[in-house]
PDB file of N, CA and C in Angstrom:
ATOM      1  N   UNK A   1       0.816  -1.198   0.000  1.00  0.00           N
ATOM      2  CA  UNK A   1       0.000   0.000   0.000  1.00  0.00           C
ATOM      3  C   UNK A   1       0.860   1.264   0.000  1.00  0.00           C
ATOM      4  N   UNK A   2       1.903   1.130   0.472  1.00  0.00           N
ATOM      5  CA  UNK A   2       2.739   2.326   0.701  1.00  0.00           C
ATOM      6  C   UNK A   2       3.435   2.721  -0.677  1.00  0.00           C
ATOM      7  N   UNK A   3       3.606   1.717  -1.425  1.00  0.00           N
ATOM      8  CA  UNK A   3       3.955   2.007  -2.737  1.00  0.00           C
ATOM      9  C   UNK A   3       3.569   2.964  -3.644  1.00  0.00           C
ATOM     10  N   UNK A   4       2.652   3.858  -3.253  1.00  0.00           N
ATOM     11  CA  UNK A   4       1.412   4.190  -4.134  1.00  0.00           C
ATOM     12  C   UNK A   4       2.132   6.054  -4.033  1.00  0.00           C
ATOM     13  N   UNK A   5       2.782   6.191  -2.961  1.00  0.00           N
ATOM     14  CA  UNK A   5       3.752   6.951  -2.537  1.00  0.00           C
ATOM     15  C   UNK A   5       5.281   7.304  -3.032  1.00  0.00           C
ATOM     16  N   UNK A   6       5.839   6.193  -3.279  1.00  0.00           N
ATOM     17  CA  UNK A   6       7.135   6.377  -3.963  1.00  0.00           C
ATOM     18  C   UNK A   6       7.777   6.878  -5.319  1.00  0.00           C
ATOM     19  N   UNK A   7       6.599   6.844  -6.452  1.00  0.00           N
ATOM     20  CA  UNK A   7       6.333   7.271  -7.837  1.00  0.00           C
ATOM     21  C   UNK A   7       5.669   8.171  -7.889  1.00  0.00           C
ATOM     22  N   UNK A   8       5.693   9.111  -8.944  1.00  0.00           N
ATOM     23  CA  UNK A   8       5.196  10.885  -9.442  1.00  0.00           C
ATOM     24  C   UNK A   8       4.491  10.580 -10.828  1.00  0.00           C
ATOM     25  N   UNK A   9       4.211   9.470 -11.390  1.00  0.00           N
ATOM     26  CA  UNK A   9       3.263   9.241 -12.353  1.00  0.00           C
ATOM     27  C   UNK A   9       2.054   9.377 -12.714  1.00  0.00           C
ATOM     28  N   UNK A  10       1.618   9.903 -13.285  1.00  0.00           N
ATOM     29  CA  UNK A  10      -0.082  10.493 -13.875  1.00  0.00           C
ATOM     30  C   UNK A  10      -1.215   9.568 -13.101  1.00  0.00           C
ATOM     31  N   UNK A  11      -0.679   8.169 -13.417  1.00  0.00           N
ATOM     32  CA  UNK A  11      -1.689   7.355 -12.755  1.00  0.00           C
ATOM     33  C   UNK A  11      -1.386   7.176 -11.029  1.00  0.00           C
ATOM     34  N   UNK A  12      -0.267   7.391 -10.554  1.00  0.00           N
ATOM     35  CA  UNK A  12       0.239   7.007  -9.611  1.00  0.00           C
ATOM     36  C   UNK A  12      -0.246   8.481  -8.547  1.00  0.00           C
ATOM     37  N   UNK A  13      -0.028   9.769  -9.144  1.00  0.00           N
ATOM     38  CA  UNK A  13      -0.361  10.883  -8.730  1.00  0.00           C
ATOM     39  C   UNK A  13      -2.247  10.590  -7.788  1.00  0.00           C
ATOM     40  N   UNK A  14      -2.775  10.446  -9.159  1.00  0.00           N
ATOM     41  CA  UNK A  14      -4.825  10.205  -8.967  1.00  0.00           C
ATOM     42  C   UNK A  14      -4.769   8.826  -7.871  1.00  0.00           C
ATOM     43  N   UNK A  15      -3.690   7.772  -7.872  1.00  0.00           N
ATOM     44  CA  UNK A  15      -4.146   6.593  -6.613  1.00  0.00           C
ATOM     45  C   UNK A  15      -3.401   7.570  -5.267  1.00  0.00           C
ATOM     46  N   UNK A  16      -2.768   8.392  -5.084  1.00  0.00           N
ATOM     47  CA  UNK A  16      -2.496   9.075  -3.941  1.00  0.00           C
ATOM     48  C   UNK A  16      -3.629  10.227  -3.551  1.00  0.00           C
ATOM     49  N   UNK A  17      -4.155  10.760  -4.542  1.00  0.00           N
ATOM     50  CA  UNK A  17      -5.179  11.428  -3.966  1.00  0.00           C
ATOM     51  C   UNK A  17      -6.244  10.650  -3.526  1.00  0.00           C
ATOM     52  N   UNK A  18      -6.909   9.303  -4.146  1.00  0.00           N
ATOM     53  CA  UNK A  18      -7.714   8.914  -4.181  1.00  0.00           C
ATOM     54  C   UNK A  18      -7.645   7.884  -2.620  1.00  0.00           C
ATOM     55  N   UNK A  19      -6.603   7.795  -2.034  1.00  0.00           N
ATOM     56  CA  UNK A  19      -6.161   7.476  -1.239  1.00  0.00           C
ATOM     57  C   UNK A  19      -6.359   8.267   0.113  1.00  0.00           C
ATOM     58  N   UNK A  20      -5.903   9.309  -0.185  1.00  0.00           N
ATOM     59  CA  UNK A  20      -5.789  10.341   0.580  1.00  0.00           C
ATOM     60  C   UNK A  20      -7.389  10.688   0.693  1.00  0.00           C
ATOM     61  N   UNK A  21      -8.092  10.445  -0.190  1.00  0.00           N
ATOM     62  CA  UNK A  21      -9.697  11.239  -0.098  1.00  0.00           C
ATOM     63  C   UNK A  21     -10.285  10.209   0.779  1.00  0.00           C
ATOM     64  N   UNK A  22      -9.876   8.739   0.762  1.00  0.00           N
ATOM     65  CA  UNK A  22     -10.484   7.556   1.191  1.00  0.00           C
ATOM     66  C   UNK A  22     -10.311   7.687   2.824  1.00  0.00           C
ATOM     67  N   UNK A  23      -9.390   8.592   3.032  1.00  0.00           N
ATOM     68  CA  UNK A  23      -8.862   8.766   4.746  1.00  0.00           C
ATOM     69  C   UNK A  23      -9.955   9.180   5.508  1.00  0.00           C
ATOM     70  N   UNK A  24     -10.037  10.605   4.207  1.00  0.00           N
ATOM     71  CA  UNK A  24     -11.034  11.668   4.977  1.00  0.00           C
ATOM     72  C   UNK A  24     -12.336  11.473   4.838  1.00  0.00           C
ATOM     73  N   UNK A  25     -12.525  10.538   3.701  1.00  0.00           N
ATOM     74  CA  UNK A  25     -14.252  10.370   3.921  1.00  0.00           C
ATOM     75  C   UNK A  25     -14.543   9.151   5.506  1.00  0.00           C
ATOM     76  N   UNK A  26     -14.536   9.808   6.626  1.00  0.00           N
ATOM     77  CA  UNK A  26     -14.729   8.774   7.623  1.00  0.00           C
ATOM     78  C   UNK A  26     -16.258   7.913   7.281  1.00  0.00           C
ATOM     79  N   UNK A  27     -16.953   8.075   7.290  1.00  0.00           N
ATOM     80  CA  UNK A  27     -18.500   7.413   6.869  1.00  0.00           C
ATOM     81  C   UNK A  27     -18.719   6.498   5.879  1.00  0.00           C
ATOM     82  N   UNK A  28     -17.251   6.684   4.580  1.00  0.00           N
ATOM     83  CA  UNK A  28     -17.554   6.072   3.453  1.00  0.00           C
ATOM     84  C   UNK A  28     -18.538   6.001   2.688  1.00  0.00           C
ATOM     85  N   UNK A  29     -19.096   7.747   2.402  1.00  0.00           N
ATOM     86  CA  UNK A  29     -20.154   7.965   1.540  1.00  0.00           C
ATOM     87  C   UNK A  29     -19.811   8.194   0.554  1.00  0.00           C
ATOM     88  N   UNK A  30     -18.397   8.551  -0.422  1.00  0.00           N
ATOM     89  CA  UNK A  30     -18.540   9.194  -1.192  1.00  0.00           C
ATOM     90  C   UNK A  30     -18.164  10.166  -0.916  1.00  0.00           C
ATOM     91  N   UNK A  31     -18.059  11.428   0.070  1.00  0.00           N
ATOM     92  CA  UNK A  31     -18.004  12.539   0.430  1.00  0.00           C
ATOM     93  C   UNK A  31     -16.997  13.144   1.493  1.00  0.00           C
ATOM     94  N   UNK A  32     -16.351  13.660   1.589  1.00  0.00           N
ATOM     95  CA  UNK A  32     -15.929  14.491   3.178  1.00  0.00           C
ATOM     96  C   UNK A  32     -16.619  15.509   3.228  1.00  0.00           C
ATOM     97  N   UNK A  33     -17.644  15.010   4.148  1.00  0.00           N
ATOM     98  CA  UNK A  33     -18.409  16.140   5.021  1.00  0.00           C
ATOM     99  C   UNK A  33     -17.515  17.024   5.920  1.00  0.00           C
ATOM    100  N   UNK A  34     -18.253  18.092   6.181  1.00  0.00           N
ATOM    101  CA  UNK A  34     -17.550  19.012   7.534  1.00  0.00           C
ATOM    102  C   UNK A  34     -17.117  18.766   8.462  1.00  0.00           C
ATOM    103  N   UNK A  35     -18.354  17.231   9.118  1.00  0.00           N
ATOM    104  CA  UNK A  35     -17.545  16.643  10.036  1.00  0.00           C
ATOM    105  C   UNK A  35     -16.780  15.492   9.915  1.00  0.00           C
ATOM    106  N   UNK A  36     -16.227  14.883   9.104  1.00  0.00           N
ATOM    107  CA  UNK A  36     -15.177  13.928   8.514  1.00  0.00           C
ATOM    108  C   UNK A  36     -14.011  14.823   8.464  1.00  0.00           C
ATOM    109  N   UNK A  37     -13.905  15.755   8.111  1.00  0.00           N
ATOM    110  CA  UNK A  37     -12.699  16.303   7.865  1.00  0.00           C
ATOM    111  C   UNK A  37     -12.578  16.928   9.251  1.00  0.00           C
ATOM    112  N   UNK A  38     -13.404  17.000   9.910  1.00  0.00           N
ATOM    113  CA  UNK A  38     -12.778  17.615  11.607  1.00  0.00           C
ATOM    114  C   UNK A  38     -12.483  16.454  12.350  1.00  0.00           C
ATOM    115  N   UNK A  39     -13.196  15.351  12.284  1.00  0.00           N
ATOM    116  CA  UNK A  39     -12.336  14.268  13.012  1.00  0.00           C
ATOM    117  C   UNK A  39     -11.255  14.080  12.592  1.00  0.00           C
ATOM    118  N   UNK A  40     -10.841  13.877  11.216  1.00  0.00           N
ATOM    119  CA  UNK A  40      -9.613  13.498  10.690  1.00  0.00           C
ATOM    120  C   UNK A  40      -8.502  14.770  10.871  1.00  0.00           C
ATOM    121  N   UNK A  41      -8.887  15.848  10.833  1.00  0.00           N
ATOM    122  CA  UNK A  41      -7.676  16.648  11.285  1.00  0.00           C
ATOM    123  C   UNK A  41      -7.435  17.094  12.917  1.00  0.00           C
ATOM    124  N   UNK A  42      -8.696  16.527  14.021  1.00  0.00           N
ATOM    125  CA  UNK A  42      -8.463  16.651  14.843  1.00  0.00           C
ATOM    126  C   UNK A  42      -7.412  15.101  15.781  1.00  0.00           C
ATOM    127  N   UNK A  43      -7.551  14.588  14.963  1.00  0.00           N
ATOM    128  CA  UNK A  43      -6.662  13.191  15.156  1.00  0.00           C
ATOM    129  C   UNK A  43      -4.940  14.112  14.665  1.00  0.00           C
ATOM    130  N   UNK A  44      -5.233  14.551  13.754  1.00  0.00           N
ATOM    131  CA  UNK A  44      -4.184  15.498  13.381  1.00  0.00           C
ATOM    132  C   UNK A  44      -2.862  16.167  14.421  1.00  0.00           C
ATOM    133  N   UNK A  45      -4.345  17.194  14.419  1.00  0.00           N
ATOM    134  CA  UNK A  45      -3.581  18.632  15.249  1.00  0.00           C
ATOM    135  C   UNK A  45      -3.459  18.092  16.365  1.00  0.00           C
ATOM    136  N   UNK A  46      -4.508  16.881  17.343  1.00  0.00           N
ATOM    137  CA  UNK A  46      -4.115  16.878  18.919  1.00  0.00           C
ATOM    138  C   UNK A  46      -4.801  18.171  19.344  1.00  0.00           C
ATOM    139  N   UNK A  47      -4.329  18.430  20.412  1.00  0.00           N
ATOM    140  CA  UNK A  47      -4.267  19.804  21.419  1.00  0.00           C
ATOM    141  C   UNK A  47      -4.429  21.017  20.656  1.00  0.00           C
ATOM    142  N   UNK A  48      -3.381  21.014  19.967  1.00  0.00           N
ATOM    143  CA  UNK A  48      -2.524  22.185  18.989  1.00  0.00           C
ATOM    144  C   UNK A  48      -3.723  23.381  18.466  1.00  0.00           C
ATOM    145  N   UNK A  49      -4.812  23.232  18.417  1.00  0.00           N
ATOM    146  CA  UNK A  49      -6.020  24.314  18.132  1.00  0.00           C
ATOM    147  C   UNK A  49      -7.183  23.310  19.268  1.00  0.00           C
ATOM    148  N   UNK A  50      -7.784  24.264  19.665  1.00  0.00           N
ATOM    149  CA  UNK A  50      -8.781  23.888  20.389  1.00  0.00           C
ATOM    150  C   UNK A  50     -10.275  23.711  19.187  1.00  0.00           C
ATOM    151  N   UNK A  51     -11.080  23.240  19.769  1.00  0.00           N
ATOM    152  CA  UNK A  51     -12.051  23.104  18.797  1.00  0.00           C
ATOM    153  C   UNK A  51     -12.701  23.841  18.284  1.00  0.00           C
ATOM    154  N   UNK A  52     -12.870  25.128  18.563  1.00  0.00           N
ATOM    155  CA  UNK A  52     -13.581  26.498  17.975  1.00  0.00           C
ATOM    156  C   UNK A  52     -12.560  26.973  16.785  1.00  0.00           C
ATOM    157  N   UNK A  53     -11.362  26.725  17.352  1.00  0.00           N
ATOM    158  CA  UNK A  53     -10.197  27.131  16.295  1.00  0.00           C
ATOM    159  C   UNK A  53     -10.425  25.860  14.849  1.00  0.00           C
ATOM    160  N   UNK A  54     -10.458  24.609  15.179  1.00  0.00           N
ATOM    161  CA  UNK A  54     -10.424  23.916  14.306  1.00  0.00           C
ATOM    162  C   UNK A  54     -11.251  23.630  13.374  1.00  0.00           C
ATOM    163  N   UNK A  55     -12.897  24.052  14.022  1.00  0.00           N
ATOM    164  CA  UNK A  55     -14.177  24.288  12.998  1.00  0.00           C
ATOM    165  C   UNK A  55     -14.108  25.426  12.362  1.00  0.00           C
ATOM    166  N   UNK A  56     -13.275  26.246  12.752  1.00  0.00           N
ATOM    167  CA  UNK A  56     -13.029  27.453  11.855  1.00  0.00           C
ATOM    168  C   UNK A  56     -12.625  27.352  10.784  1.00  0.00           C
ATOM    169  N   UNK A  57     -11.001  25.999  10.758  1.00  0.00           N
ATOM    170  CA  UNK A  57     -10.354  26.175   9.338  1.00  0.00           C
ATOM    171  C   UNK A  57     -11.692  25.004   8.835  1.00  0.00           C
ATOM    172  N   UNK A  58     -11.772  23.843   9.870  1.00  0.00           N
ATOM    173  CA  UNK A  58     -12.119  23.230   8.612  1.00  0.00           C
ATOM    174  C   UNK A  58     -13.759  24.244   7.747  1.00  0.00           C
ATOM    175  N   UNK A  59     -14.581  24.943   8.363  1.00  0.00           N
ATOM    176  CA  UNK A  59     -15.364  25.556   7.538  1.00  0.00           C
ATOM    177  C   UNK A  59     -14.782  26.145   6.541  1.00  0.00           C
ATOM    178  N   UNK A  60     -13.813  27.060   6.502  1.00  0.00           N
ATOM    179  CA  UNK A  60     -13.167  27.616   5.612  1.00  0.00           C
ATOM    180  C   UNK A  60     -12.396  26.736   4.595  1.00  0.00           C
ATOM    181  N   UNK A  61     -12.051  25.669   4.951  1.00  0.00           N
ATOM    182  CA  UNK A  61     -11.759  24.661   3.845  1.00  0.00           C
ATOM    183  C   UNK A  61     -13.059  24.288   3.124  1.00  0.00           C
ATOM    184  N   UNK A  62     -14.082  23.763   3.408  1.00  0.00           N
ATOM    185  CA  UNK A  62     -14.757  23.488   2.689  1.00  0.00           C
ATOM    186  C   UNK A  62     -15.885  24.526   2.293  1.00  0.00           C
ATOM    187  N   UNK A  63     -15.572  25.566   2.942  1.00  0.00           N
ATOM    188  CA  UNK A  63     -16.153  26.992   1.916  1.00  0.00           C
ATOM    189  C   UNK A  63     -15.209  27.500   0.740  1.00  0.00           C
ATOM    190  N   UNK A  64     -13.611  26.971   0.731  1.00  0.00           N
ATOM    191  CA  UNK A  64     -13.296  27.371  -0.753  1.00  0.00           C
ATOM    192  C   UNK A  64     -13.383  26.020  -1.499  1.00  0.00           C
ATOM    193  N   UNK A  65     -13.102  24.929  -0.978  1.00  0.00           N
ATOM    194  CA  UNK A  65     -13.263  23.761  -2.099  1.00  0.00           C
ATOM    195  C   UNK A  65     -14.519  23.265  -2.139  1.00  0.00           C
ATOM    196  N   UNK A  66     -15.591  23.561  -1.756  1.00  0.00           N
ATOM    197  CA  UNK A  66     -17.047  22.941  -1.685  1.00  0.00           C
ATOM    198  C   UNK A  66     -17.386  23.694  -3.075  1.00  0.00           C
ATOM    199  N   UNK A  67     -17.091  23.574  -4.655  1.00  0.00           N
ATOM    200  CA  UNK A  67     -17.686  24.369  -5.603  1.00  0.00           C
ATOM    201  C   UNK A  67     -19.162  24.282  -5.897  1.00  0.00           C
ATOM    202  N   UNK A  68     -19.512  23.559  -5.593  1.00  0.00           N
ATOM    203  CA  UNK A  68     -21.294  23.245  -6.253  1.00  0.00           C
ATOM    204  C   UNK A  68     -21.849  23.890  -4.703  1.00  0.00           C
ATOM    205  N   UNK A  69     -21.110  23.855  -3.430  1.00  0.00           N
ATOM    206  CA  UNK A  69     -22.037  24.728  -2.557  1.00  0.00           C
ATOM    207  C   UNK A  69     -23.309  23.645  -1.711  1.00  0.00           C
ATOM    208  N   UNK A  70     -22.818  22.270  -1.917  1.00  0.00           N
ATOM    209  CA  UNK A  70     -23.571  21.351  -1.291  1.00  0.00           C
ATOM    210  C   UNK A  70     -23.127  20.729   0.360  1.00  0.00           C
ATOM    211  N   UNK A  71     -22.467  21.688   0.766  1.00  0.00           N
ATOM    212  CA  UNK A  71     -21.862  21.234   2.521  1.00  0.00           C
ATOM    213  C   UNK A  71     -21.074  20.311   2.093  1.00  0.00           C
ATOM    214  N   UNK A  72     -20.630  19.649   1.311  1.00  0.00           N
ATOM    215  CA  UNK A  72     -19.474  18.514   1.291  1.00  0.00           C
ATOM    216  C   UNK A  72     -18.761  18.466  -0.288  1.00  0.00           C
ATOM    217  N   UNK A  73     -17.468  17.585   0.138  1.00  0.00           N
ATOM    218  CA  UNK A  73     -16.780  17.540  -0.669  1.00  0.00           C
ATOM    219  C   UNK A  73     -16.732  16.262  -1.375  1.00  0.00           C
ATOM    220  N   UNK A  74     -16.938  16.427  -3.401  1.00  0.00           N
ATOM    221  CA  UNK A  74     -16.541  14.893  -3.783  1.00  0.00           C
ATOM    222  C   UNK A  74     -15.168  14.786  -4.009  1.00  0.00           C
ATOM    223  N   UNK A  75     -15.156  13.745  -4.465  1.00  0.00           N
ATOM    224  CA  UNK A  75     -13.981  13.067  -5.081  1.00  0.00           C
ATOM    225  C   UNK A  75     -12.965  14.527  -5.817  1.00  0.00           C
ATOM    226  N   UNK A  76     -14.324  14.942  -7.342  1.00  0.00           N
ATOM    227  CA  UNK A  76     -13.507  15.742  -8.122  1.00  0.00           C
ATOM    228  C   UNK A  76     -13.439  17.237  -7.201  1.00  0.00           C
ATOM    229  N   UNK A  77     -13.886  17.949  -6.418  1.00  0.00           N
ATOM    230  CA  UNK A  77     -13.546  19.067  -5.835  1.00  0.00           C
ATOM    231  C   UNK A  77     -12.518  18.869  -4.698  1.00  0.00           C
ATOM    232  N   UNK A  78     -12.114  17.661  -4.190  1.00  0.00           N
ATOM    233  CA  UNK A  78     -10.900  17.251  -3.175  1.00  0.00           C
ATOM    234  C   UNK A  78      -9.573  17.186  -4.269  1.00  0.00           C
ATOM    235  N   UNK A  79     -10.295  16.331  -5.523  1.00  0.00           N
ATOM    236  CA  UNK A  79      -8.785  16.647  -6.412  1.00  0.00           C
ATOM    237  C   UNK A  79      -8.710  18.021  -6.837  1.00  0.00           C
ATOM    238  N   UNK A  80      -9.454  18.658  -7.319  1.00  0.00           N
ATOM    239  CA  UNK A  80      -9.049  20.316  -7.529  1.00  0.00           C
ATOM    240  C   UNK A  80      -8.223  20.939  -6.695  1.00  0.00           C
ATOM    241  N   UNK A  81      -9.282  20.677  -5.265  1.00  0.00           N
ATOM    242  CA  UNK A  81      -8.803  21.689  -4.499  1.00  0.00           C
ATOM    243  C   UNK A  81      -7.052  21.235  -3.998  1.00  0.00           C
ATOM    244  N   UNK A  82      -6.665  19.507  -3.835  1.00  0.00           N
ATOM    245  CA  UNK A  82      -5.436  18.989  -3.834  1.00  0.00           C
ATOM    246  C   UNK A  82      -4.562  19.712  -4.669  1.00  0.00           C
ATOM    247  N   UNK A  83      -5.152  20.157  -6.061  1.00  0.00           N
ATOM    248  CA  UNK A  83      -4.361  20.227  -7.282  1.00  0.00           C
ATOM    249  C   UNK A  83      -3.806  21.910  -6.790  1.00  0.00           C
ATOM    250  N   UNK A  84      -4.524  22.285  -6.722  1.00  0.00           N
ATOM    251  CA  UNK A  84      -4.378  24.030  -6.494  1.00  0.00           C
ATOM    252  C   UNK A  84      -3.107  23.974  -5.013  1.00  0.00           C
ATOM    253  N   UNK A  85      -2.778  23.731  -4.907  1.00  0.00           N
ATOM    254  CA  UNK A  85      -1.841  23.367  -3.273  1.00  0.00           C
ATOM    255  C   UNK A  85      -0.504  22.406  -3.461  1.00  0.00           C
ATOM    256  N   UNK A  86       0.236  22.666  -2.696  1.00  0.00           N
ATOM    257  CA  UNK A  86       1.573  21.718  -2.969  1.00  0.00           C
ATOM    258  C   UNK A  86       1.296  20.370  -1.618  1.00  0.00           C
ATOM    259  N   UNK A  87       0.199  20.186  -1.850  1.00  0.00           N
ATOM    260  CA  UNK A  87       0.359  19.209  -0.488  1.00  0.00           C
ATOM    261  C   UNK A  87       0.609  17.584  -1.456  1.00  0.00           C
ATOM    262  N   UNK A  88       0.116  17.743  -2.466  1.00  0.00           N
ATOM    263  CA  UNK A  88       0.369  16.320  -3.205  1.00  0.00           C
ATOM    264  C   UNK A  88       1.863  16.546  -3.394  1.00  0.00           C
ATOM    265  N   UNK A  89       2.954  17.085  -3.415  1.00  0.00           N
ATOM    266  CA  UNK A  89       4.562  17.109  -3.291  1.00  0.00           C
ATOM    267  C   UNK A  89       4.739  16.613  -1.573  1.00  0.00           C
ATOM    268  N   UNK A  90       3.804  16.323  -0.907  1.00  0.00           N
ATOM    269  CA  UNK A  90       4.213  16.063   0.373  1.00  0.00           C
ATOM    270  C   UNK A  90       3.491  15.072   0.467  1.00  0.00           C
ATOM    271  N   UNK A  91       3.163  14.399  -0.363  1.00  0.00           N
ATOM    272  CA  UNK A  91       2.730  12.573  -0.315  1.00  0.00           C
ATOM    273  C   UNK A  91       3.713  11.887  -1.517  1.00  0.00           C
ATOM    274  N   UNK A  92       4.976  12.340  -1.665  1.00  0.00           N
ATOM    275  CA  UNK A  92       5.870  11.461  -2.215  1.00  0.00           C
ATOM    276  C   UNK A  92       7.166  10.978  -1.151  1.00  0.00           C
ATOM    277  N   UNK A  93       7.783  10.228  -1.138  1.00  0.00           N
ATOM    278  CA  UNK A  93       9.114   9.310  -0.692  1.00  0.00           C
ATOM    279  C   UNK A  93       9.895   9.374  -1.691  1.00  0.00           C
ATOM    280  N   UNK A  94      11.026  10.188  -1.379  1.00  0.00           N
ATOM    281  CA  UNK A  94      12.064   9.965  -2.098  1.00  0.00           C
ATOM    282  C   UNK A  94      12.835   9.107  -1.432  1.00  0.00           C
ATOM    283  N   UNK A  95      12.650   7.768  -2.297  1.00  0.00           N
ATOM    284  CA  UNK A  95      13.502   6.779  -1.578  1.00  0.00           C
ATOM    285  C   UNK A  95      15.191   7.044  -2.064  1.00  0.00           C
ATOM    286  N   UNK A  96      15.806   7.796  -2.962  1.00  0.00           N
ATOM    287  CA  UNK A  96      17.124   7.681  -3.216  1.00  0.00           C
ATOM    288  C   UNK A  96      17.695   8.590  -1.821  1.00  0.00           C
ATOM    289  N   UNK A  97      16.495   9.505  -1.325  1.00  0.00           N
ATOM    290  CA  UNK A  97      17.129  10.690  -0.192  1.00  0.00           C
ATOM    291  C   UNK A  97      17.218   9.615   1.110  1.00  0.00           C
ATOM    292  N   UNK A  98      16.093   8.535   1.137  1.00  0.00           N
ATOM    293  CA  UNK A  98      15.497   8.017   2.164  1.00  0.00           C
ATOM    294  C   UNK A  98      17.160   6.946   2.720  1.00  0.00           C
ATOM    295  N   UNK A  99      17.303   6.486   1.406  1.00  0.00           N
ATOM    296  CA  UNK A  99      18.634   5.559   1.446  1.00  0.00           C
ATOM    297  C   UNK A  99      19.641   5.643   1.942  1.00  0.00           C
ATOM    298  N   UNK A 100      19.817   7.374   1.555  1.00  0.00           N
ATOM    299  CA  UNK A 100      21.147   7.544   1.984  1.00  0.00           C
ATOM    300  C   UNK A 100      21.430   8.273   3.385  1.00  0.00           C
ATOM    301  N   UNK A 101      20.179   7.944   4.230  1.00  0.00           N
ATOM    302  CA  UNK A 101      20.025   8.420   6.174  1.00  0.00           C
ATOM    303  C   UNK A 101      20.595   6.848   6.556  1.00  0.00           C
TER     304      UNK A 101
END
């Protein structure tokens, strides 16, 4: 499973998001709701924001990537909004860097 991580390939890119979306949909609807994505980043942060702080970002996350305006996020507005952000450069392993620790 971890493999899916080590390669920067077109197809390899869409199984890391699709991966990554599979985290945050806790319910397995199809969707990250508002509150899927606050459990999953409150497993996250810990302590580190209290919970008024943390419904804050996550509203604001899914008030800029929610495009159709339906309280939740699919598949294709989690890859947009992934795409627009360098966080998919921070789901690769460079194993040649990894090797040489």
């Amino acid at each position: 499973a971890l493999s899916i991580f080590c390669a920067n390939d077109a197809e390899e890119k869409e199984a890391k998001i699709k991966f990554a979306f599979r985290i945050y949909d806790v319910n397995n609807d199809g969707y990250i709701s508002n509150g899927d994505l606050f459990r999953i980043l409150k497993i996250m942060v810990g302590d580190n924001l209290n919970d008024t702080q943390l419904q804050q970002l996550v509203d604001r996350t899914v008030l800029q990537a929610d495009k159709d305006k339906d309280g939740k996020l699919s598949f294709n507005e989690f890859q947009t909004f992934i795409a627009g952000s360098d966080i998919e450069s921070k789901l690769v392993i460079d194993l040649a860097a990894a090797n040489q620790m």
